[in-house]
N, C-alpha and C. Protein backbone atom coordinates (compact mmCIF):
# COMPACT_ATOMS: atom_id res chain seq x y z
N UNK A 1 -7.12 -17.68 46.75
CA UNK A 1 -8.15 -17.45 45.76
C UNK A 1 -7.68 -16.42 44.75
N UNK A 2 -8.07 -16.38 43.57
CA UNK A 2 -7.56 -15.65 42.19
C UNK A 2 -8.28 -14.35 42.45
N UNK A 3 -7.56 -13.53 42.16
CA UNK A 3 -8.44 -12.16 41.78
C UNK A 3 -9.37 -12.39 40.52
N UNK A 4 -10.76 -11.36 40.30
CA UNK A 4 -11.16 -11.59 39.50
C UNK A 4 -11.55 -10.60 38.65
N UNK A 5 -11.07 -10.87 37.49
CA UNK A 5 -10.85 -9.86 36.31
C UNK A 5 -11.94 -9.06 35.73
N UNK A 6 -12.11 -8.08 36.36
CA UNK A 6 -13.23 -7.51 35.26
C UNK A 6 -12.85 -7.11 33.57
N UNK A 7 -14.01 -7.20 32.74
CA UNK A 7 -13.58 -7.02 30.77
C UNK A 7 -14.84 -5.76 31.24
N UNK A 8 -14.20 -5.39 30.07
CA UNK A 8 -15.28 -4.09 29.49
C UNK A 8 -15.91 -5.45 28.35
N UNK A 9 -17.08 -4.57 28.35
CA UNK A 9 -17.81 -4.87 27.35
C UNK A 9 -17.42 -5.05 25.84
N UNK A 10 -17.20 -5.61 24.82
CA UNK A 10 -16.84 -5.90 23.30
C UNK A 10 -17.91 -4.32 22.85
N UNK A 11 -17.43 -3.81 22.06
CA UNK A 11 -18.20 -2.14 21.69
C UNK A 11 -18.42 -3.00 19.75
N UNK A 12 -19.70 -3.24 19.84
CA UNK A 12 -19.83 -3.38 18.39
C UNK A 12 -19.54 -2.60 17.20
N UNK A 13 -18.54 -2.67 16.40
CA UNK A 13 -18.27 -1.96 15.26
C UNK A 13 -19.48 -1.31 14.62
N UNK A 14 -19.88 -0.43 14.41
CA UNK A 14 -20.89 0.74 13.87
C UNK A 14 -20.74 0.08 12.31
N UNK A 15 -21.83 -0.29 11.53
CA UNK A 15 -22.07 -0.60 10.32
C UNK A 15 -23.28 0.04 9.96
N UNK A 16 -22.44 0.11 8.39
CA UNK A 16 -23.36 1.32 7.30
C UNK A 16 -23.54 0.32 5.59
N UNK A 17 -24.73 0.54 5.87
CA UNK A 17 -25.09 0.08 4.79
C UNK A 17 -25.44 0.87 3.73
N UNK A 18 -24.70 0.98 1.95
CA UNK A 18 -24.92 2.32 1.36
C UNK A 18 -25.43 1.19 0.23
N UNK A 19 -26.82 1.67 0.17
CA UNK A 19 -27.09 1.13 -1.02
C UNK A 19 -27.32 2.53 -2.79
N UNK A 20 -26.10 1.71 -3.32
CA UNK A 20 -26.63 2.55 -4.42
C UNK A 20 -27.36 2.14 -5.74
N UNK A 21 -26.75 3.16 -6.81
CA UNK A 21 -27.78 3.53 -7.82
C UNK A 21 -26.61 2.50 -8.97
N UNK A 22 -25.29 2.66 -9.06
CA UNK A 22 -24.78 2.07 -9.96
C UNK A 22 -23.20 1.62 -9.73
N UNK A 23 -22.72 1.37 -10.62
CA UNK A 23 -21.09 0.86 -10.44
C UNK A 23 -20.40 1.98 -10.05
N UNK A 24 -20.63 3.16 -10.61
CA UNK A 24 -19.45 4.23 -9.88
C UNK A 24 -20.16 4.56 -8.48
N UNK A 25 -21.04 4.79 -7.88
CA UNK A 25 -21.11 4.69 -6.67
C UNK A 25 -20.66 3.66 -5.60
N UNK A 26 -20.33 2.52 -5.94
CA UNK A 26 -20.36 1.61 -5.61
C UNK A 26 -18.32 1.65 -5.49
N UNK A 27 -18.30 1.61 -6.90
CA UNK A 27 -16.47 2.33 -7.11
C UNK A 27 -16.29 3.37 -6.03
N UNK A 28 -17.34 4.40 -5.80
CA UNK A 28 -16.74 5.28 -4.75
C UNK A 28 -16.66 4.91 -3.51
N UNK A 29 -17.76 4.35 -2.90
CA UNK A 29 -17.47 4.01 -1.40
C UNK A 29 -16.71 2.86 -0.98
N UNK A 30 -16.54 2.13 -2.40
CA UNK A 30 -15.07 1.27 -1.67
C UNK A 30 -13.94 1.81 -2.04
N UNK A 31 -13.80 3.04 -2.77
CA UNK A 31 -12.61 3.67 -2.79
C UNK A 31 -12.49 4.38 -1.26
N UNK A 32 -13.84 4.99 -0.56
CA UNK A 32 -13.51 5.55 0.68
C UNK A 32 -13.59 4.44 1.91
N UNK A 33 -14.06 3.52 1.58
CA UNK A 33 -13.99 2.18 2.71
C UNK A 33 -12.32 1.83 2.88
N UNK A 34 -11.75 1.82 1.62
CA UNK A 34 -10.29 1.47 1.58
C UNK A 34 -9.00 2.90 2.17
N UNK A 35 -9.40 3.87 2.05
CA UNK A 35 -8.98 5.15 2.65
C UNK A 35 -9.20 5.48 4.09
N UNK A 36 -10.30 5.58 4.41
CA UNK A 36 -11.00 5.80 5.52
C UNK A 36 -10.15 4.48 6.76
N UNK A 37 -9.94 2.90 6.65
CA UNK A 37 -9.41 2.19 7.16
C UNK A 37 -10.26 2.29 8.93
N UNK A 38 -11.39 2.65 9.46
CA UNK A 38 -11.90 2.66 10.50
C UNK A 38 -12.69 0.95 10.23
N UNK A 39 -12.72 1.19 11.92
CA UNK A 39 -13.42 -0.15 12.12
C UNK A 39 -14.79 0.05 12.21
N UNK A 40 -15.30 -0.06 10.67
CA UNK A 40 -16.83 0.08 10.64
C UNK A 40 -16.92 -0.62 9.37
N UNK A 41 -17.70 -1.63 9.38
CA UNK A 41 -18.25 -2.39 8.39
C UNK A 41 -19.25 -1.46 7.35
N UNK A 42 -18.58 -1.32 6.22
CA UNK A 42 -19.15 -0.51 5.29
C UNK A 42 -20.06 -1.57 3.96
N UNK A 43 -20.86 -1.65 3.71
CA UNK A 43 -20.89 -2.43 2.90
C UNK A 43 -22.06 -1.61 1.70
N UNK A 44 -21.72 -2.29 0.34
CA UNK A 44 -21.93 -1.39 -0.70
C UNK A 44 -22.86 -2.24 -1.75
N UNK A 45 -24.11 -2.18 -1.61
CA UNK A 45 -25.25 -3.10 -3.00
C UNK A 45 -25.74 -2.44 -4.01
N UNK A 46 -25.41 -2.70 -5.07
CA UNK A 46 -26.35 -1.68 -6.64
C UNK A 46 -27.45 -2.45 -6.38
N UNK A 47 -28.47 -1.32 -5.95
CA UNK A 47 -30.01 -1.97 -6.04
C UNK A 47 -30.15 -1.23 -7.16
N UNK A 48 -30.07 0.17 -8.20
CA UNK A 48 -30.46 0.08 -9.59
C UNK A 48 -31.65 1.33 -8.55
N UNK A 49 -32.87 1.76 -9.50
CA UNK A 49 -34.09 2.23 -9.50
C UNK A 49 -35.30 1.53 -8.65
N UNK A 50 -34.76 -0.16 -8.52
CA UNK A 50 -35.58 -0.85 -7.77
C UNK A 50 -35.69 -0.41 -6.32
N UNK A 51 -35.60 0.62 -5.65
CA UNK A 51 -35.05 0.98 -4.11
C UNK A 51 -36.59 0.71 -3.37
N UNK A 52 -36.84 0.08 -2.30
CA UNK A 52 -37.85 0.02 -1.86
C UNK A 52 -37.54 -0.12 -0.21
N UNK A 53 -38.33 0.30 0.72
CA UNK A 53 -38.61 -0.08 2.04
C UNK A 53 -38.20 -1.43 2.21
N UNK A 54 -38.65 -2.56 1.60
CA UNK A 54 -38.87 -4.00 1.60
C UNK A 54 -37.67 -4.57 1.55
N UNK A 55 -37.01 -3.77 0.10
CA UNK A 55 -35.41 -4.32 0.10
C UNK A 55 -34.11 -4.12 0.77
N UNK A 56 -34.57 -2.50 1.50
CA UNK A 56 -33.28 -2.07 2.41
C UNK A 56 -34.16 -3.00 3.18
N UNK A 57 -34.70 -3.38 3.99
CA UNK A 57 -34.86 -4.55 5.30
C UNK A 57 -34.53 -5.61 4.74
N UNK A 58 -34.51 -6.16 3.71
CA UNK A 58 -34.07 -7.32 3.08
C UNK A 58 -32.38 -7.65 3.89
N UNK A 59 -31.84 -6.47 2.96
CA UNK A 59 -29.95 -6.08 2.91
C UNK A 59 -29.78 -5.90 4.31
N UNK A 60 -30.50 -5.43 4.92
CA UNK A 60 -29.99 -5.28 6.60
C UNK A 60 -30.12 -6.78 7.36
N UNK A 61 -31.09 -7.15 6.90
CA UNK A 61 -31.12 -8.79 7.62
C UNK A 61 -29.93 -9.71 7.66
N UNK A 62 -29.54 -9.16 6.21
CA UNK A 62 -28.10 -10.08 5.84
C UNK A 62 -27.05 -9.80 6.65
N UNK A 63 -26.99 -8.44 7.03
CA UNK A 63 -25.56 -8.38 7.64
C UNK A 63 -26.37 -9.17 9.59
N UNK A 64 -24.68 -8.98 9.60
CA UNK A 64 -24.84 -9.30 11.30
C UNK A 64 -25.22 -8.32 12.06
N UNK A 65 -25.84 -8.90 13.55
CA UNK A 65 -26.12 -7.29 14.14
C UNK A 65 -27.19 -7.17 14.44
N UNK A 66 -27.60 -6.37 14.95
CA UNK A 66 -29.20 -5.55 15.14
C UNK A 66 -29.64 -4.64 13.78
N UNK A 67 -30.57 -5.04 13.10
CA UNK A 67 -30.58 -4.58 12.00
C UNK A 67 -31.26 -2.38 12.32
N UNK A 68 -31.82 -2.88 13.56
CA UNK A 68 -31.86 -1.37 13.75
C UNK A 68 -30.68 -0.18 14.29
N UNK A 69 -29.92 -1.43 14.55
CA UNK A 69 -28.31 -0.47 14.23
C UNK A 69 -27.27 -0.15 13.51
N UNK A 70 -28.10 -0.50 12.30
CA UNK A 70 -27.62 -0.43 10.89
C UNK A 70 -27.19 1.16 10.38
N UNK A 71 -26.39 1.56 10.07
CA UNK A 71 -27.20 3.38 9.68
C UNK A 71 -27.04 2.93 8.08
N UNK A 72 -28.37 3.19 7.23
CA UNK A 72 -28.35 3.40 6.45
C UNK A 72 -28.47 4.20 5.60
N UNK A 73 -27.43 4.22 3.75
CA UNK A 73 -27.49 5.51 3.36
C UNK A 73 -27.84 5.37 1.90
N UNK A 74 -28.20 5.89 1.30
CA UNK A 74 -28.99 5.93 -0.02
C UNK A 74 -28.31 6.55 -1.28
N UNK A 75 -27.05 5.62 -1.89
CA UNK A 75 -26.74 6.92 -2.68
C UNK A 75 -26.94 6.97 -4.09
N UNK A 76 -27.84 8.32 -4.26
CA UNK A 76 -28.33 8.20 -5.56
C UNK A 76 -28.18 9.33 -6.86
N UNK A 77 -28.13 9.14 -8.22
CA UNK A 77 -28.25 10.68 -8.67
C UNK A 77 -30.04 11.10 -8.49
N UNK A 78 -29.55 12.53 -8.79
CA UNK A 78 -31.23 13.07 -8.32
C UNK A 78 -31.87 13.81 -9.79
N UNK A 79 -31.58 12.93 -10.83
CA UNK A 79 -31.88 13.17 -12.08
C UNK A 79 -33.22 12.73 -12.40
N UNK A 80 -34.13 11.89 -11.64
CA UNK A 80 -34.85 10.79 -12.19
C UNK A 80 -36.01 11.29 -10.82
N UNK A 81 -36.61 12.12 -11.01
CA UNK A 81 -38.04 12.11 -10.28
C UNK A 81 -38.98 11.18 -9.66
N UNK A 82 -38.69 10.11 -10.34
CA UNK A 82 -39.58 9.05 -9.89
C UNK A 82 -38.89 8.13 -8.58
N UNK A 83 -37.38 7.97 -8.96
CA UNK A 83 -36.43 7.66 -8.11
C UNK A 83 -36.51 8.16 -6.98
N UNK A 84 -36.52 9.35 -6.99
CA UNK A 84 -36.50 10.36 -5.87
C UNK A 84 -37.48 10.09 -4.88
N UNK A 85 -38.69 10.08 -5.48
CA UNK A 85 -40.17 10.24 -4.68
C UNK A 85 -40.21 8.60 -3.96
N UNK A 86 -39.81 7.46 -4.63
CA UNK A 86 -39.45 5.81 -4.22
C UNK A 86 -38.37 6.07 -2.68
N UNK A 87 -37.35 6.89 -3.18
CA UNK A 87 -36.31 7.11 -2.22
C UNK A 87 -37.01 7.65 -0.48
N UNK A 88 -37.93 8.83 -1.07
CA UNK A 88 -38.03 9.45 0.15
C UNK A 88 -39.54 8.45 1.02
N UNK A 89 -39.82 7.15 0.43
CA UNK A 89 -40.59 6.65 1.25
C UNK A 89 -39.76 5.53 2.24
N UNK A 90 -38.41 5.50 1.93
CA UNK A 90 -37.56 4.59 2.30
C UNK A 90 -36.67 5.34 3.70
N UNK A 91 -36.08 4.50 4.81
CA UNK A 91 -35.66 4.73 5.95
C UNK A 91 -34.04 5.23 5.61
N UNK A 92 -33.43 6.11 5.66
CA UNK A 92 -32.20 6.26 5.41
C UNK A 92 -31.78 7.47 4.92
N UNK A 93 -30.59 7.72 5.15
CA UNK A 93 -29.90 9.35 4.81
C UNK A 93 -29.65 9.03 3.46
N UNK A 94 -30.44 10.12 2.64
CA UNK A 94 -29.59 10.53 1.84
C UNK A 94 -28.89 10.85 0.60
N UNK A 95 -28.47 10.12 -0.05
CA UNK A 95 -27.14 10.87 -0.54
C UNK A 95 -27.34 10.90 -1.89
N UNK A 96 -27.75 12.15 -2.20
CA UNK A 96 -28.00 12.29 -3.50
C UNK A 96 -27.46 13.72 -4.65
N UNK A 97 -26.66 13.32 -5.71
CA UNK A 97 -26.55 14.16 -6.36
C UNK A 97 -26.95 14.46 -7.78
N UNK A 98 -27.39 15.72 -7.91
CA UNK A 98 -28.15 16.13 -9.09
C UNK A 98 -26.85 16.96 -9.98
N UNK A 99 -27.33 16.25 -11.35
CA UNK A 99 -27.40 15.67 -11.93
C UNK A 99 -27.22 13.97 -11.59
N UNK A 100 -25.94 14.19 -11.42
CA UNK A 100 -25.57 12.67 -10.85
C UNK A 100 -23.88 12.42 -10.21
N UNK A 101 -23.46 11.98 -9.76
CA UNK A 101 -22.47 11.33 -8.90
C UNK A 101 -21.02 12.30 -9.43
N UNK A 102 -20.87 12.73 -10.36
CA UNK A 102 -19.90 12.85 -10.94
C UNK A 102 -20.00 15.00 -10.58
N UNK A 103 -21.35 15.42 -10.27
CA UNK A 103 -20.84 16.82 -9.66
C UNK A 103 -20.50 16.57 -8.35
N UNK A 104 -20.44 15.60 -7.65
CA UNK A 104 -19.49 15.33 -6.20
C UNK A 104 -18.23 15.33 -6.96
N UNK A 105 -17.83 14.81 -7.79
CA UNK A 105 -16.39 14.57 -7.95
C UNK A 105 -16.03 16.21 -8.75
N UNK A 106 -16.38 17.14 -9.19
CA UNK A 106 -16.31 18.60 -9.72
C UNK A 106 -16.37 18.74 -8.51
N UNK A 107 -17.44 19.04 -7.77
CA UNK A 107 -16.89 19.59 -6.06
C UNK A 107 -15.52 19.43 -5.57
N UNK A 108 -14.75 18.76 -5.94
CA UNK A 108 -13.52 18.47 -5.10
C UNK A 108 -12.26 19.70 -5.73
N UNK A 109 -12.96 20.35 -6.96
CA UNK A 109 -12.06 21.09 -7.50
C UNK A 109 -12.31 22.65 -7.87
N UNK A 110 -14.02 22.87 -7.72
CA UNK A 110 -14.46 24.30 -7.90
C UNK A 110 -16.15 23.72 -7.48
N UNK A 111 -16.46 24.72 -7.27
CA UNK A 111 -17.89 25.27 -7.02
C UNK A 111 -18.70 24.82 -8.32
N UNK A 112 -20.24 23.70 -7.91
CA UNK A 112 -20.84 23.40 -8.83
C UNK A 112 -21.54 24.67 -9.73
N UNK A 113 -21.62 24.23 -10.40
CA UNK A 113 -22.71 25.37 -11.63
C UNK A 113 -23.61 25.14 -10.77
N UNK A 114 -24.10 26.88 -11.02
CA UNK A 114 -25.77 27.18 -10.86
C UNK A 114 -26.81 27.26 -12.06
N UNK A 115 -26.40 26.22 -12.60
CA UNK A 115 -27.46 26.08 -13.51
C UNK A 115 -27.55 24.87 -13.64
N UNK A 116 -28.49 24.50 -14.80
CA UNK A 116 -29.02 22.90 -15.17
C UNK A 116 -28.44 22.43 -15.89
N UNK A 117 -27.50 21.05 -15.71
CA UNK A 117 -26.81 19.89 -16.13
C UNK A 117 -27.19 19.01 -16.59
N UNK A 118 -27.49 18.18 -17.49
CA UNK A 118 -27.72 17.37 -17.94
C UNK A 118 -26.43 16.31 -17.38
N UNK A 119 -26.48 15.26 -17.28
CA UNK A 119 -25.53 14.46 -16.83
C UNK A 119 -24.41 14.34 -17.72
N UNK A 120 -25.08 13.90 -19.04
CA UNK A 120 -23.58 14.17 -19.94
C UNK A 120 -22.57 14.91 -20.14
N UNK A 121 -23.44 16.32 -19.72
CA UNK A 121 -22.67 17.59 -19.72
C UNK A 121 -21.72 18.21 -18.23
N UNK A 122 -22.28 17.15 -17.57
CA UNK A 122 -21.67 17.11 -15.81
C UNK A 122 -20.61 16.28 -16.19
N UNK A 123 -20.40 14.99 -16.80
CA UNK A 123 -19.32 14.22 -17.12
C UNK A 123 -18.37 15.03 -18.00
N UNK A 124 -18.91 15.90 -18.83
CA UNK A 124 -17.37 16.86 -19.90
C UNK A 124 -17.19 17.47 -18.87
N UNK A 125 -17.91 18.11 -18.29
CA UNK A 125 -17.06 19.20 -16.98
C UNK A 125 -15.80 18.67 -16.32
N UNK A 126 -16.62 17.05 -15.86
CA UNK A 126 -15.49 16.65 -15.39
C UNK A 126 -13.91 16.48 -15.87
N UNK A 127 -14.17 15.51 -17.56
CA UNK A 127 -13.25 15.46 -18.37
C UNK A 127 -12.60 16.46 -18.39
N UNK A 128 -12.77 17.89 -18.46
CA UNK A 128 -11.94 19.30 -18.73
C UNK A 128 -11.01 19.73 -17.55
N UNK A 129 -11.39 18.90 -16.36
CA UNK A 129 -10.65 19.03 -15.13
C UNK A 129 -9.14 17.57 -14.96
N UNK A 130 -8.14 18.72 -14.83
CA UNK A 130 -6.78 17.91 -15.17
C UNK A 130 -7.03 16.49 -14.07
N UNK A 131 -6.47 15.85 -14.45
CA UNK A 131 -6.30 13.91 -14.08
C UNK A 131 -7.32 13.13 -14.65
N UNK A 132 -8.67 13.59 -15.20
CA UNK A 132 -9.76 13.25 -15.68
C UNK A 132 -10.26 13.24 -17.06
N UNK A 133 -9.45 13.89 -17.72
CA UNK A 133 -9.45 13.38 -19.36
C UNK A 133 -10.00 12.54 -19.72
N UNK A 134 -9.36 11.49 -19.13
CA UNK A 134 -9.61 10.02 -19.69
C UNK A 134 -10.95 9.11 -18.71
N UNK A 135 -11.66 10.27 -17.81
CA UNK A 135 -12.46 9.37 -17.17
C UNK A 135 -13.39 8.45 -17.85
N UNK A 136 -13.62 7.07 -17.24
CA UNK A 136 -14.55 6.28 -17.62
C UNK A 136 -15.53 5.83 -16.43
N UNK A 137 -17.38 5.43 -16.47
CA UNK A 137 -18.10 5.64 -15.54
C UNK A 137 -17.79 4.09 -14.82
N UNK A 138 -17.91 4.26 -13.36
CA UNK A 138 -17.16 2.67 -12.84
C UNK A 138 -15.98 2.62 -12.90
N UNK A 139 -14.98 3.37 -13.06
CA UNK A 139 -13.62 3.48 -12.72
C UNK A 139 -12.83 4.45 -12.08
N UNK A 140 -12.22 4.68 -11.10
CA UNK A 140 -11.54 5.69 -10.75
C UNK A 140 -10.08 4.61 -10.74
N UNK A 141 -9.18 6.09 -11.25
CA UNK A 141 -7.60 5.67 -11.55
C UNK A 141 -7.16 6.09 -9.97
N UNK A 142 -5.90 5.53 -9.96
CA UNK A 142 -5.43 5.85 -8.34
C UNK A 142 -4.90 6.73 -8.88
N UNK A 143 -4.65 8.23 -9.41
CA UNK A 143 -4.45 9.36 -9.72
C UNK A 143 -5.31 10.12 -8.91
N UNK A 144 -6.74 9.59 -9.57
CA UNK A 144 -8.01 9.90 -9.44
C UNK A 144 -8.19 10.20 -8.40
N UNK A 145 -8.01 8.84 -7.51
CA UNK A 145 -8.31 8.68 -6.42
C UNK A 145 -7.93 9.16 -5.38
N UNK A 146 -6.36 9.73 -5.23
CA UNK A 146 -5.11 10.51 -4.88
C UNK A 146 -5.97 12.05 -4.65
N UNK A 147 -6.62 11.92 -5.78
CA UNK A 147 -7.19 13.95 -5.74
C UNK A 147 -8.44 13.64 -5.28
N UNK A 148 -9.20 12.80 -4.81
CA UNK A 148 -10.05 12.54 -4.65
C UNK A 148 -10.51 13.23 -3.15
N UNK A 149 -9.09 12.12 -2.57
CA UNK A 149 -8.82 11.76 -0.82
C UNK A 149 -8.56 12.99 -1.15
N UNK A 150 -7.09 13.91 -1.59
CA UNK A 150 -6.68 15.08 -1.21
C UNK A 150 -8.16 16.42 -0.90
N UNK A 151 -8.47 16.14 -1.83
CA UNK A 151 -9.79 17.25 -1.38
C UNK A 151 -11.06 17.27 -1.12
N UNK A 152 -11.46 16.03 -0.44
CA UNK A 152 -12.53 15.60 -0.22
C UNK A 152 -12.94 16.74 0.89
N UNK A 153 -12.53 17.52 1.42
CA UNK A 153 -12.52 18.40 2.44
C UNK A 153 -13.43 19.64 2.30
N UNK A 154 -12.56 20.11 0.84
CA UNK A 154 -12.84 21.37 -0.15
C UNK A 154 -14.25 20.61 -0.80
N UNK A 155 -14.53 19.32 -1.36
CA UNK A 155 -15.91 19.09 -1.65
C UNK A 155 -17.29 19.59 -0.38
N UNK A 156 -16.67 19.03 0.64
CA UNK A 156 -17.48 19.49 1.81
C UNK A 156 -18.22 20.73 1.63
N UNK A 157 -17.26 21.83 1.53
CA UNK A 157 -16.84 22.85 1.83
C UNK A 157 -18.20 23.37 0.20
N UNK A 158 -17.63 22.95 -0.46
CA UNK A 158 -18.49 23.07 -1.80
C UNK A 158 -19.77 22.47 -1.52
N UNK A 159 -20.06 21.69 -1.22
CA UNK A 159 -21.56 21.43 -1.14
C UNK A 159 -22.14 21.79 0.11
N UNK A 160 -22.18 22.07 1.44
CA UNK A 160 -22.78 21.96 2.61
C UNK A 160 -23.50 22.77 2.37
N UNK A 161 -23.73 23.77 1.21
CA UNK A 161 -24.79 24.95 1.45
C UNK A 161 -25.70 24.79 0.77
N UNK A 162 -25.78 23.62 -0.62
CA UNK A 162 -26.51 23.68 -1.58
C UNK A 162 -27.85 22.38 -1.09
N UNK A 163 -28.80 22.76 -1.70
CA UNK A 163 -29.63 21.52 -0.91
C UNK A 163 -30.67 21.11 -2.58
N UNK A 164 -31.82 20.59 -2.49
CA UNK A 164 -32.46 20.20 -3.74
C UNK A 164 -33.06 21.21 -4.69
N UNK A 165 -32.95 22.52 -4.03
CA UNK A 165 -33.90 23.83 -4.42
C UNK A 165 -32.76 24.31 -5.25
N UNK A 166 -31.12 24.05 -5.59
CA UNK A 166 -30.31 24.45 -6.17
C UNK A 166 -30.08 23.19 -7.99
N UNK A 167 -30.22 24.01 -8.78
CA UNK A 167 -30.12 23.09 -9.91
C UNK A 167 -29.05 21.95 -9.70
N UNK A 168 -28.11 22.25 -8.99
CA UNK A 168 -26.61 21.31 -8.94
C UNK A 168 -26.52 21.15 -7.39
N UNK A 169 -26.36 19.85 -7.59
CA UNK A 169 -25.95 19.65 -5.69
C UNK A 169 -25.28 18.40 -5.41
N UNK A 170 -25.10 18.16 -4.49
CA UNK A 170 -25.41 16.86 -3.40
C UNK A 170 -24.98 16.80 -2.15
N UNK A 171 -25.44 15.65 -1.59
CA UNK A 171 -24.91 15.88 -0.18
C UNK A 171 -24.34 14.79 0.50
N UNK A 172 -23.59 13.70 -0.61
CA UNK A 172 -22.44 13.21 -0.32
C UNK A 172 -21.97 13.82 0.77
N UNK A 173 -21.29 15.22 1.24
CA UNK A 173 -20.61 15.74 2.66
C UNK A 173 -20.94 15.17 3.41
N UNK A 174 -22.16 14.98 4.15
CA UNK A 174 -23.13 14.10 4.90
C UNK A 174 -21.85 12.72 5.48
N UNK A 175 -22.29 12.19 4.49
CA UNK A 175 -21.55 10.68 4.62
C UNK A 175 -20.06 11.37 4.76
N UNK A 176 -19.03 11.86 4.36
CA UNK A 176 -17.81 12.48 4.83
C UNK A 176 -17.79 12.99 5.86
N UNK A 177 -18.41 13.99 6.25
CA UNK A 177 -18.80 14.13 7.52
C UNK A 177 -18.40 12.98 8.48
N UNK A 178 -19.81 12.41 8.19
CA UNK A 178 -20.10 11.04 9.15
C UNK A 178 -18.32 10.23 9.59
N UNK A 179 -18.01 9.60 8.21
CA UNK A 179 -16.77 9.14 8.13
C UNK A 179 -15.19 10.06 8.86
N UNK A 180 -15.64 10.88 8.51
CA UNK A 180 -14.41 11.46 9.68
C UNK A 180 -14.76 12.14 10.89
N UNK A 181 -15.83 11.92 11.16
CA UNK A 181 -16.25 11.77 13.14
C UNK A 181 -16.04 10.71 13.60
N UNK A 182 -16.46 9.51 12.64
CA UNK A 182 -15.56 8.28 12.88
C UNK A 182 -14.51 8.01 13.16
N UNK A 183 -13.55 8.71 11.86
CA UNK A 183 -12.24 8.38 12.41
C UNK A 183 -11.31 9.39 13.26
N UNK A 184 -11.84 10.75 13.86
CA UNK A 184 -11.69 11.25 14.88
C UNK A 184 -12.21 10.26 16.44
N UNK A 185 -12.89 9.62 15.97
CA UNK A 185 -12.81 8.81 17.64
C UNK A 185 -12.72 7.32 17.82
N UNK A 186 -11.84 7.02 16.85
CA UNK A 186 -11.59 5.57 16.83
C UNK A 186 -10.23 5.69 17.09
């Protein structure tokens, strides 16, 4: 008679669903889906201002899985008040930066302003910071992207203290975080 083989169990890949606000968010987390290289189904939808309860259960249905083992994350700028208040009736971490998306990417190189940004004026900041001259919104250059990965660490490090009560923030870290506890135990 054959011996008989015990299997471990198949361990379902951990999937995150980030729904954002526009094309450069969207540019960012498949720039970190493609870096990051863990086995976790990341997947990335511009829902726009439309963000509702109704529609993240929509987007979770689609993927495979238990939709309550979805982790979902919200990433948004925190410029738009109305956005905000839509956001926080919805199930999910998160990820929001004020002005908008682009003082995560100044985090990676100095400490946000303590004062009030207008978004346009968060985008020259950026421009004045070397590799970024030439930035355009929805594109990161693999230069870009190079300084991106290199100090995504030092962004951490720059935001973990600031929360919504600070004119400039976000908490993108959150999701970095998350992503490299991941790939510490994979």
């Amino acid at each position: 008679m054959g011996r008989e083989r015990k299997s471990n169990p198949r361990k379902m890949r951990p999937q995150f669903l980030v729904l954002c606000e526009g094309e450069t968010e969207e540019a960012y987390i498949n720039f970190l889906k493609q870096r990051y290289r863990l086995p976790i189904k990341i997947v990335s939808k511009i829902i726009g201002s439309n963000i509702s309860p109704r529609l993240i259960k929509k987007h979770k249905e689609e993927l495979s899985g238990n939709p309550s083992e979805i982790k979902t994350f919200l990433m948004y700028d925190g410029d738009v008040p109305e956005v905000l208040e839509a956001l926080k009736k919805c199930d999910g971490i998160m990820l929001i930066s004020k002005p908008c998306i682009e003082i995560w990417f100044i985090s990676h190189y100095k400490k946000a302003p303590e004062t009030d940004l207008a978004s346009e004026a968060c985008i020259k900041q950026l421009c004045s910071i070397a590799g970024w001259e030439q930035y355009k919104k929805a594109v990161l250059t693999i230069k870009q992207q190079d300084s991106l990965w290199d100090n995504r660490m030092t962004a951490v490090t720059n935001m973990q203290n600031k929360t919504e009560v600070n004119k400039t923030y976000s908490t993108i870290y959150q999701f970095i975080n998350i992503l490299e506890e991941e790939k510490k135990n994979s």
